[in-house]
C-alpha atoms as a PDB file:
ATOM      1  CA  UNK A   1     -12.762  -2.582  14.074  1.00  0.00           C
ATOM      2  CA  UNK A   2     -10.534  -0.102  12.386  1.00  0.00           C
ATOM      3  CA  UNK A   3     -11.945   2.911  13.820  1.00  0.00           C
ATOM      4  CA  UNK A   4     -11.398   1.352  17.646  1.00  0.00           C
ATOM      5  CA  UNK A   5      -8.009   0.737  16.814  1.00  0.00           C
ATOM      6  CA  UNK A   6      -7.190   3.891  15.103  1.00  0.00           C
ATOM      7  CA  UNK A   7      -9.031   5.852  18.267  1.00  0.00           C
ATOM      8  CA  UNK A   8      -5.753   5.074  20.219  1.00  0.00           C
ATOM      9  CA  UNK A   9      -3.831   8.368  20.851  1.00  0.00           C
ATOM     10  CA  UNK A  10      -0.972   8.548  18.561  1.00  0.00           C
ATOM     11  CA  UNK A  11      -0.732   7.172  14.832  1.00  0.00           C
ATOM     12  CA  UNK A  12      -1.022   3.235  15.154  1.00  0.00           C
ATOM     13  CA  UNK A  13       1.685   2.794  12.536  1.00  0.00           C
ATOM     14  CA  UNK A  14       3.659   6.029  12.952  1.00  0.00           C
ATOM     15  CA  UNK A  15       3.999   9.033  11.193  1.00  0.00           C
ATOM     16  CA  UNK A  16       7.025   7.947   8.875  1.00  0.00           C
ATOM     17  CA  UNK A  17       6.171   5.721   5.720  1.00  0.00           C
ATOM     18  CA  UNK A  18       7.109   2.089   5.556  1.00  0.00           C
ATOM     19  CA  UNK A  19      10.391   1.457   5.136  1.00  0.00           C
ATOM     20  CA  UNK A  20       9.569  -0.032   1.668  1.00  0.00           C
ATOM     21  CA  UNK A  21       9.067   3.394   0.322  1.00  0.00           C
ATOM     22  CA  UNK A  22      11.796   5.493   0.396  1.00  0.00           C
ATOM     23  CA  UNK A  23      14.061   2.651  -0.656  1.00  0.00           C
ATOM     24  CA  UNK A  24      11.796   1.623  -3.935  1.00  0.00           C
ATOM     25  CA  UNK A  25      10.147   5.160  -4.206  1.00  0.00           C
ATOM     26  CA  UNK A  26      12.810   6.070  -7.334  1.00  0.00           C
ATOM     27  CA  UNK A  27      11.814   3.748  -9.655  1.00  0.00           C
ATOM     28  CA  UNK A  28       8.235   6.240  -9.992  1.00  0.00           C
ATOM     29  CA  UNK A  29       8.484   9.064 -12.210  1.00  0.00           C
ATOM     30  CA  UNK A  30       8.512  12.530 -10.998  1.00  0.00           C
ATOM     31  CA  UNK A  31       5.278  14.304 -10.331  1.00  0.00           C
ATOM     32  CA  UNK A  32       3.312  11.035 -11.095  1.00  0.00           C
ATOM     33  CA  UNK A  33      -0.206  10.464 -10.386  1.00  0.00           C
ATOM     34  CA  UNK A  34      -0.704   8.205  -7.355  1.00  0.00           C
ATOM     35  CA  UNK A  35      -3.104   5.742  -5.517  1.00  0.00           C
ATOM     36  CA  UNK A  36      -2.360   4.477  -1.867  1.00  0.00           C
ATOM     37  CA  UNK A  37      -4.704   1.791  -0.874  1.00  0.00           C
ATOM     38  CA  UNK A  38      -6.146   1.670   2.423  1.00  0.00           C
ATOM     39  CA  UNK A  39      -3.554   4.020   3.323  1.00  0.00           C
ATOM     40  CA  UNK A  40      -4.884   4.302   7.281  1.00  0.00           C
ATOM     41  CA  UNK A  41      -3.423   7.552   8.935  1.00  0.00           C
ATOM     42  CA  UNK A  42      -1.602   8.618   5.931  1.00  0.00           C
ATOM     43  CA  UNK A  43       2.244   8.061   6.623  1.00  0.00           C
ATOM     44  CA  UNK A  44       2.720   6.493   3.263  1.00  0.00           C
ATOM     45  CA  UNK A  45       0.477   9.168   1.448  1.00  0.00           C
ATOM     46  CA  UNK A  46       2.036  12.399   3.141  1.00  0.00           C
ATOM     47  CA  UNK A  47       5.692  11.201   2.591  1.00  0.00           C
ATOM     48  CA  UNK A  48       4.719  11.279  -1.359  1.00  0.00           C
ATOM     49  CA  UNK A  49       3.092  14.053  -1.303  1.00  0.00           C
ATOM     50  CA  UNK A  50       5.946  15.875   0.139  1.00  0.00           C
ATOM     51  CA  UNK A  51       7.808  14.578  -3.033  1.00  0.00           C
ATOM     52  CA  UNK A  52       6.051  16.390  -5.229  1.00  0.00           C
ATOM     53  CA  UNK A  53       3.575  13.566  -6.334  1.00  0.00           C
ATOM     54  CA  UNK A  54      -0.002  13.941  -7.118  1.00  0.00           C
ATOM     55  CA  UNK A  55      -1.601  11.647  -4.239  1.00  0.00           C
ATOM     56  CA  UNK A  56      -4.804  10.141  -3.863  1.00  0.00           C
ATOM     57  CA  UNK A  57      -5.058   8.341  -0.209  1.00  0.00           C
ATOM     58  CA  UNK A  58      -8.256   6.050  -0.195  1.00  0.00           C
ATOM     59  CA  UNK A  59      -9.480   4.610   3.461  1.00  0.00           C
ATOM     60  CA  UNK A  60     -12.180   3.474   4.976  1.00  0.00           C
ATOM     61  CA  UNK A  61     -12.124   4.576   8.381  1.00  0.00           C
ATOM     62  CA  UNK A  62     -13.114   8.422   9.047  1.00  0.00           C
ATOM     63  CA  UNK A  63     -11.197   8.259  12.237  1.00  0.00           C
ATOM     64  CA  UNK A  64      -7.818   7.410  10.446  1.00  0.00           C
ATOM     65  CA  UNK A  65      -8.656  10.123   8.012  1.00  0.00           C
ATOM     66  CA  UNK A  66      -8.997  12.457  10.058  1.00  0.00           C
ATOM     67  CA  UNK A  67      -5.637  11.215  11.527  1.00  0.00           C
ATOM     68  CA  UNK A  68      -4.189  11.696   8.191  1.00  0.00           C
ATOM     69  CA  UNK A  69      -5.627  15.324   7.036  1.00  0.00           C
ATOM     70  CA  UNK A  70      -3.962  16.217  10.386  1.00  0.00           C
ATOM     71  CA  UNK A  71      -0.636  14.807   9.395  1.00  0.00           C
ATOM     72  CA  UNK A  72      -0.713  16.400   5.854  1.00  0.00           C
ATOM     73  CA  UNK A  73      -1.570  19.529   7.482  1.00  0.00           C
ATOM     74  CA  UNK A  74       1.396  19.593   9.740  1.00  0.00           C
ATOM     75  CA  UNK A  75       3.933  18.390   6.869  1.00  0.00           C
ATOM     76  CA  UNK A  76       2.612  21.073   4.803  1.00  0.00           C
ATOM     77  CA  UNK A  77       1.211  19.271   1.414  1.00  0.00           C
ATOM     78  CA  UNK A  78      -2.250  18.290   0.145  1.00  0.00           C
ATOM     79  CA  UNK A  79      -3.360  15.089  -0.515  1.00  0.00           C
ATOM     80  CA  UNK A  80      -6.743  13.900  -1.858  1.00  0.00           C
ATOM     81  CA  UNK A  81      -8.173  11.845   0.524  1.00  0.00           C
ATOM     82  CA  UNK A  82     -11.327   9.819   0.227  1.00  0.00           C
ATOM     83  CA  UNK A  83     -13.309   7.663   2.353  1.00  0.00           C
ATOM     84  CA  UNK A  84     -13.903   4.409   0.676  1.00  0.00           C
ATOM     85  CA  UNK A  85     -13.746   0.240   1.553  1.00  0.00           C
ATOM     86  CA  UNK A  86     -11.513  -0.851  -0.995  1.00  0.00           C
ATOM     87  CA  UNK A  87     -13.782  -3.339  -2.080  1.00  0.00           C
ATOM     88  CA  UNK A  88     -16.061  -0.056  -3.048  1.00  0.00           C
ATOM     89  CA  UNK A  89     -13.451   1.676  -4.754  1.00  0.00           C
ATOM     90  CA  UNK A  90     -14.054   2.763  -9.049  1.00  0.00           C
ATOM     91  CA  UNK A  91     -11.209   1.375 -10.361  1.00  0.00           C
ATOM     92  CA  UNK A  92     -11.886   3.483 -13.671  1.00  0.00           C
ATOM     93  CA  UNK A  93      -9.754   6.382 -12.407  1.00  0.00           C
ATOM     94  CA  UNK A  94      -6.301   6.569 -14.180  1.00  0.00           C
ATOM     95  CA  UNK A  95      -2.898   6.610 -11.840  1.00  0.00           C
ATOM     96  CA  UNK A  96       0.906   6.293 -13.260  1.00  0.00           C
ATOM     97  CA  UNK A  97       1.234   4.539  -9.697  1.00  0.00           C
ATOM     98  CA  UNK A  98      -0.794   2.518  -7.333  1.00  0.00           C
ATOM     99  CA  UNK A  99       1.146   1.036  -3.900  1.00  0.00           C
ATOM    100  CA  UNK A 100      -0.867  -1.205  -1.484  1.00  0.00           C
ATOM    101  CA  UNK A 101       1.462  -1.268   1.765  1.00  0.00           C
ATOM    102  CA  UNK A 102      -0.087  -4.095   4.374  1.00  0.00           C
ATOM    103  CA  UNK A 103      -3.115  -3.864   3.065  1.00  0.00           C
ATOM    104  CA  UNK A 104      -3.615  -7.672   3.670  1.00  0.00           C
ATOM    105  CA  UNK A 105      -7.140  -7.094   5.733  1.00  0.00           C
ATOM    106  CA  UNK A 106      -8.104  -9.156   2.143  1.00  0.00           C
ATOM    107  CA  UNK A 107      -8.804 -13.088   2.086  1.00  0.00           C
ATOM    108  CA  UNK A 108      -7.576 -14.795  -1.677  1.00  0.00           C
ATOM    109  CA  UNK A 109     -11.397 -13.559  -3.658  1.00  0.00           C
ATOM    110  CA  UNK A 110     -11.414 -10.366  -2.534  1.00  0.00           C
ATOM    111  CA  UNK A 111      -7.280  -9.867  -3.162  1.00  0.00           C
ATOM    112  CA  UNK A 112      -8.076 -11.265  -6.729  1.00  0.00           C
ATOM    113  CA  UNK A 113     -10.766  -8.574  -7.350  1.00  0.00           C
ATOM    114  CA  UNK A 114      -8.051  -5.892  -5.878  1.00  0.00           C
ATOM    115  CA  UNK A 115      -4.922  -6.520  -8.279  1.00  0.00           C
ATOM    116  CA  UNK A 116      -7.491  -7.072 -11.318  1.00  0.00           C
ATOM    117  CA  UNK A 117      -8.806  -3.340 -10.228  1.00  0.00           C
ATOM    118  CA  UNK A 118      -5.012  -2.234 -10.147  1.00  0.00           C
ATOM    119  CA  UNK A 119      -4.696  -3.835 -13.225  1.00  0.00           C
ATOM    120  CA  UNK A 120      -7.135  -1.527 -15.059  1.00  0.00           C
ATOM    121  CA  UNK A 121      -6.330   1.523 -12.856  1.00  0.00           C
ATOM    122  CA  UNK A 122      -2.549   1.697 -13.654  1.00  0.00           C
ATOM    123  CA  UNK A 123      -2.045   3.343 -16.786  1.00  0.00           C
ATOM    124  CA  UNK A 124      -0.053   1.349 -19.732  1.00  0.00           C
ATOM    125  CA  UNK A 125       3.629   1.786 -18.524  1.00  0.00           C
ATOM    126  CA  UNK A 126       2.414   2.595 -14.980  1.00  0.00           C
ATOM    127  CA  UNK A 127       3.603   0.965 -11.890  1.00  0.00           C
ATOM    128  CA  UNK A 128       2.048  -1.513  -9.180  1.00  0.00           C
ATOM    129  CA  UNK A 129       4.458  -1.279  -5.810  1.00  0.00           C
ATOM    130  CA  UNK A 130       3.134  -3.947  -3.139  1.00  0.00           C
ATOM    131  CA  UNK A 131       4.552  -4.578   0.095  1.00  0.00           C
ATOM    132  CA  UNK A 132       3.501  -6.695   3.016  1.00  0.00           C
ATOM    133  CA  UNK A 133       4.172 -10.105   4.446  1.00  0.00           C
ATOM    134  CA  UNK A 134       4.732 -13.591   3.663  1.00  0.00           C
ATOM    135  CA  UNK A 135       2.822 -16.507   5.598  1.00  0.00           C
ATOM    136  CA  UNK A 136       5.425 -17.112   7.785  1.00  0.00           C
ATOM    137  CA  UNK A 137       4.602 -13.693   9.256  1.00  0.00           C
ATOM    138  CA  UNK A 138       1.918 -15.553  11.760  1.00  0.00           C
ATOM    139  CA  UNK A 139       4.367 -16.970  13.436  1.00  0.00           C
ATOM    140  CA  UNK A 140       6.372 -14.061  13.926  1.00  0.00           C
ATOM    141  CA  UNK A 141       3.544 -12.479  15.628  1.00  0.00           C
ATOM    142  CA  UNK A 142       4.692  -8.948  15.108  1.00  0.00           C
ATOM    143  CA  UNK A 143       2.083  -7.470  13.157  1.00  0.00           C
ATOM    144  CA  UNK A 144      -0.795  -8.972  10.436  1.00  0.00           C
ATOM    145  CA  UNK A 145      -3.502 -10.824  10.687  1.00  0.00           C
ATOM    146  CA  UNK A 146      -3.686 -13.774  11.830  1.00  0.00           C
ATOM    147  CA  UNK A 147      -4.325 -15.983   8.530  1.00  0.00           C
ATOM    148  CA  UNK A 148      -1.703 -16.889   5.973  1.00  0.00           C
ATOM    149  CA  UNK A 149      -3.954 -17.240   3.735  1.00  0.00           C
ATOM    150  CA  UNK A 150      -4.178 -13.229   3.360  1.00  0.00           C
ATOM    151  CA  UNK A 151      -0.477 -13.527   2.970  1.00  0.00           C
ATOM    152  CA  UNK A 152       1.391 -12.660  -0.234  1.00  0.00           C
ATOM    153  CA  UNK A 153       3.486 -15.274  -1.987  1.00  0.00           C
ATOM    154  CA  UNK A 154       5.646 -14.355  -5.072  1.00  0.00           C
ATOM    155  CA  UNK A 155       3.964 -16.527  -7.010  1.00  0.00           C
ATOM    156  CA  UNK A 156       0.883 -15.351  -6.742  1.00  0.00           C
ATOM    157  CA  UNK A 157       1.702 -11.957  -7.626  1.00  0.00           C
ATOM    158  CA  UNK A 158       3.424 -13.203 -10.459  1.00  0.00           C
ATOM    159  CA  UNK A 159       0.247 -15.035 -12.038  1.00  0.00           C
ATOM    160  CA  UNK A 160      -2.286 -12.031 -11.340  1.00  0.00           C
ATOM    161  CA  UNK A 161       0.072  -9.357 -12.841  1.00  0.00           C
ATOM    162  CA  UNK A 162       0.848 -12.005 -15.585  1.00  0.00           C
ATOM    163  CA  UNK A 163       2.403 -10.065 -18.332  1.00  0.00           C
ATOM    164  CA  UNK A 164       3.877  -7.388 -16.725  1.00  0.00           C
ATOM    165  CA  UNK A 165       7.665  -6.152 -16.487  1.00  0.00           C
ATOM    166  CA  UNK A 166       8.946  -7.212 -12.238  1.00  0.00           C
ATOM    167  CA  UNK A 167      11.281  -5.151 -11.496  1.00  0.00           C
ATOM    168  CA  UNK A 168      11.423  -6.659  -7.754  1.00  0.00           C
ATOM    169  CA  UNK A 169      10.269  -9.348  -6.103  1.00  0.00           C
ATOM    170  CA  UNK A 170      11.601 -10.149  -2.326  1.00  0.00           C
ATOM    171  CA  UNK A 171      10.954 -12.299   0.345  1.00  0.00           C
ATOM    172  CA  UNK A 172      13.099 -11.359   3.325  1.00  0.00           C
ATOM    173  CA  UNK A 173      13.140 -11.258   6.781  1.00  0.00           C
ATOM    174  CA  UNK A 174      14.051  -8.100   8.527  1.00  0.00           C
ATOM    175  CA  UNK A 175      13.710  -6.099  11.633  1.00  0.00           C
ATOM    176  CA  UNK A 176      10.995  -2.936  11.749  1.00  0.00           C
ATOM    177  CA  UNK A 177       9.862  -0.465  13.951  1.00  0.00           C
ATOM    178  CA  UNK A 178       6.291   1.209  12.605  1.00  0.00           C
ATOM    179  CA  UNK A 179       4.758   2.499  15.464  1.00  0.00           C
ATOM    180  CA  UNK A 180       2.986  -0.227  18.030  1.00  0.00           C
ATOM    181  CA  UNK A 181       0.956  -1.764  14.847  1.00  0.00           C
ATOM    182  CA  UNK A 182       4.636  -3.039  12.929  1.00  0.00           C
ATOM    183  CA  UNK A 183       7.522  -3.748  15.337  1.00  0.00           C
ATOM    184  CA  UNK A 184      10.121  -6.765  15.614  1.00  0.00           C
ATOM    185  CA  UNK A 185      11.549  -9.441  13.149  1.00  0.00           C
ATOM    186  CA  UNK A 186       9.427  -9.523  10.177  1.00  0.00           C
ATOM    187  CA  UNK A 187       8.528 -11.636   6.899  1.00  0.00           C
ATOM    188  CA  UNK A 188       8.122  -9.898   4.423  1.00  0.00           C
ATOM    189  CA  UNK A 189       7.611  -8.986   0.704  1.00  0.00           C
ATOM    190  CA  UNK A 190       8.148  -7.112  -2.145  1.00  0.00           C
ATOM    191  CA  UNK A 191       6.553  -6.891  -5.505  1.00  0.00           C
ATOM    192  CA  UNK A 192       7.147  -3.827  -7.790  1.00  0.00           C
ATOM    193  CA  UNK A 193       5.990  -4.460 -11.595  1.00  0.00           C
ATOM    194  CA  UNK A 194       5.469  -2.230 -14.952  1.00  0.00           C
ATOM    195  CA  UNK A 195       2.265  -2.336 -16.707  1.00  0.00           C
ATOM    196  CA  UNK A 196       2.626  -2.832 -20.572  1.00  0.00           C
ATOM    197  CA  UNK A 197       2.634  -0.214 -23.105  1.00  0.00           C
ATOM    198  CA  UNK A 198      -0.452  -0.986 -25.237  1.00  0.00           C
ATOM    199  CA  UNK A 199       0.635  -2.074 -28.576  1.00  0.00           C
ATOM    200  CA  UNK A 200       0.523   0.711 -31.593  1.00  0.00           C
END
C-alpha cells in the first residue's frame, strides 16, 4: 500500500517537515542523536539533519526511501536511513531523541509495543516528541486513517510514558498544508516528554 502511494510523482507529504517541528524542535539538545519513525520520504529527517543532528530515518517502503536519499542529497546532509516495518525495528539502539510524526498506520497493541520500544530506546534524560491526530480527525477527513481507534488521546500518552517529565501536551485544531497527503482543518496533537535520569 505504501509503496503505490508513494509511486505518485512528487513527495506525498511535501518536502518541508511538519509544522510540529520547527516550532518544538528547541527543546532537543544540539547535535543530539535522533530516531524518526516511519519517517516516509524524509521531510522530517532532512530538516534535522540540516540542523546539525545525528539522524537515523527508519521506513518501510524502499520507494519512499529512495524518495528521501534524493531529498537529503539535494539539501546537502546525510542521514542514516534504513529500511525497516516499525514493528521490526531493535529498539536496543540508544537515541537522545525519538519523534513519531503521523505515524498512526498502528491499531492500540501494536502502538503499545511502539512507545514501550521508545521507552527503552530514549536514553535517561532523552526526549519522546509525538505528533499526530486526535479521533475527531475522521471526521475532518483531511488526512489519517480512517479509525479513531489509531488516534492519539492525551491520556493515553500520559499512562504509557507514565513517569516521565511532559513538557507539552495539545489538542488543537488548526489549518495545514503538507503536500496532497495533510491539507485542510485538522485535529490534532502534541505530546513532547523527558525520560528520567536513572537514579545514582
Amino acid at each position: 500500500m505504501w509503496d503505490e502511494r508513494y509511486s505518485a510523482e512528487g513527495y506525498l507529504f511535501g518536502t518541508e517537515p511538519a509544522a510540529f517541528l520547527p516550532r518544538e524542535a528547541g527543546v532537543m539538545p544540539q547535535g543530539a542523536r535522533v530516531l524518526c519513525l516511519a519517517d516516509g520520504e524524509g521531510r522530517n529527517s532532512v530538516w534535522l539533519a540540516g540542523r546539525g543532528h545525528r539522524v537515523t530515518a527508519m521506513e518501510q517502503s524502499p520507494v519512499a526511501l529512495e524518495k528521501a536519499r534524493a531529498l537529503a542529497e539535494a539539501r546537502g546532509v546525510t542521514v542514516d536511513f534504513r529500511q525497516s516495518g516499525i514493528e521490526d525495528w531493535d529498539w536496543s539502539q540508544p537515541f537522545d531523541v525519538v519523534i513519531g510524526i503521523f505515524i498512526q498506520f498502528a491499531p492500540p497493541p501494536l502502538r503499545a509495543r511502539i512507545h514501550q520500544g521508545i521507552a527503552q530506546a530514549v536514553v535517561p534524560g532523552g526526549l519522546v516528541l509525538l505528533h499526530g491526530y486526535a479521533p475527531r480527525q475522521v471526521g475532518y477527513g483531511t488526512g489519517g486513517p480512517s479509525d479513531p481507534a489509531n488516534m492519539y488521546r492525551l491520556e493515553d500518552l500520559r499512562a504509557d510514558f507514565a513517569g516521565w517529565e511532559v513538557l507539552r501536551a495539545g489538542d488543537y485544531d488548526a489549518e495545514i498544508s503538507e503536500g496532497r497527503g495533510h491539507s485542510g482543518r485538522s485535529a490534532l496533537v502534541d505530546f513532547i516528554a523527558r525520560k528520567p535520569e536513572q537514579s545514582a
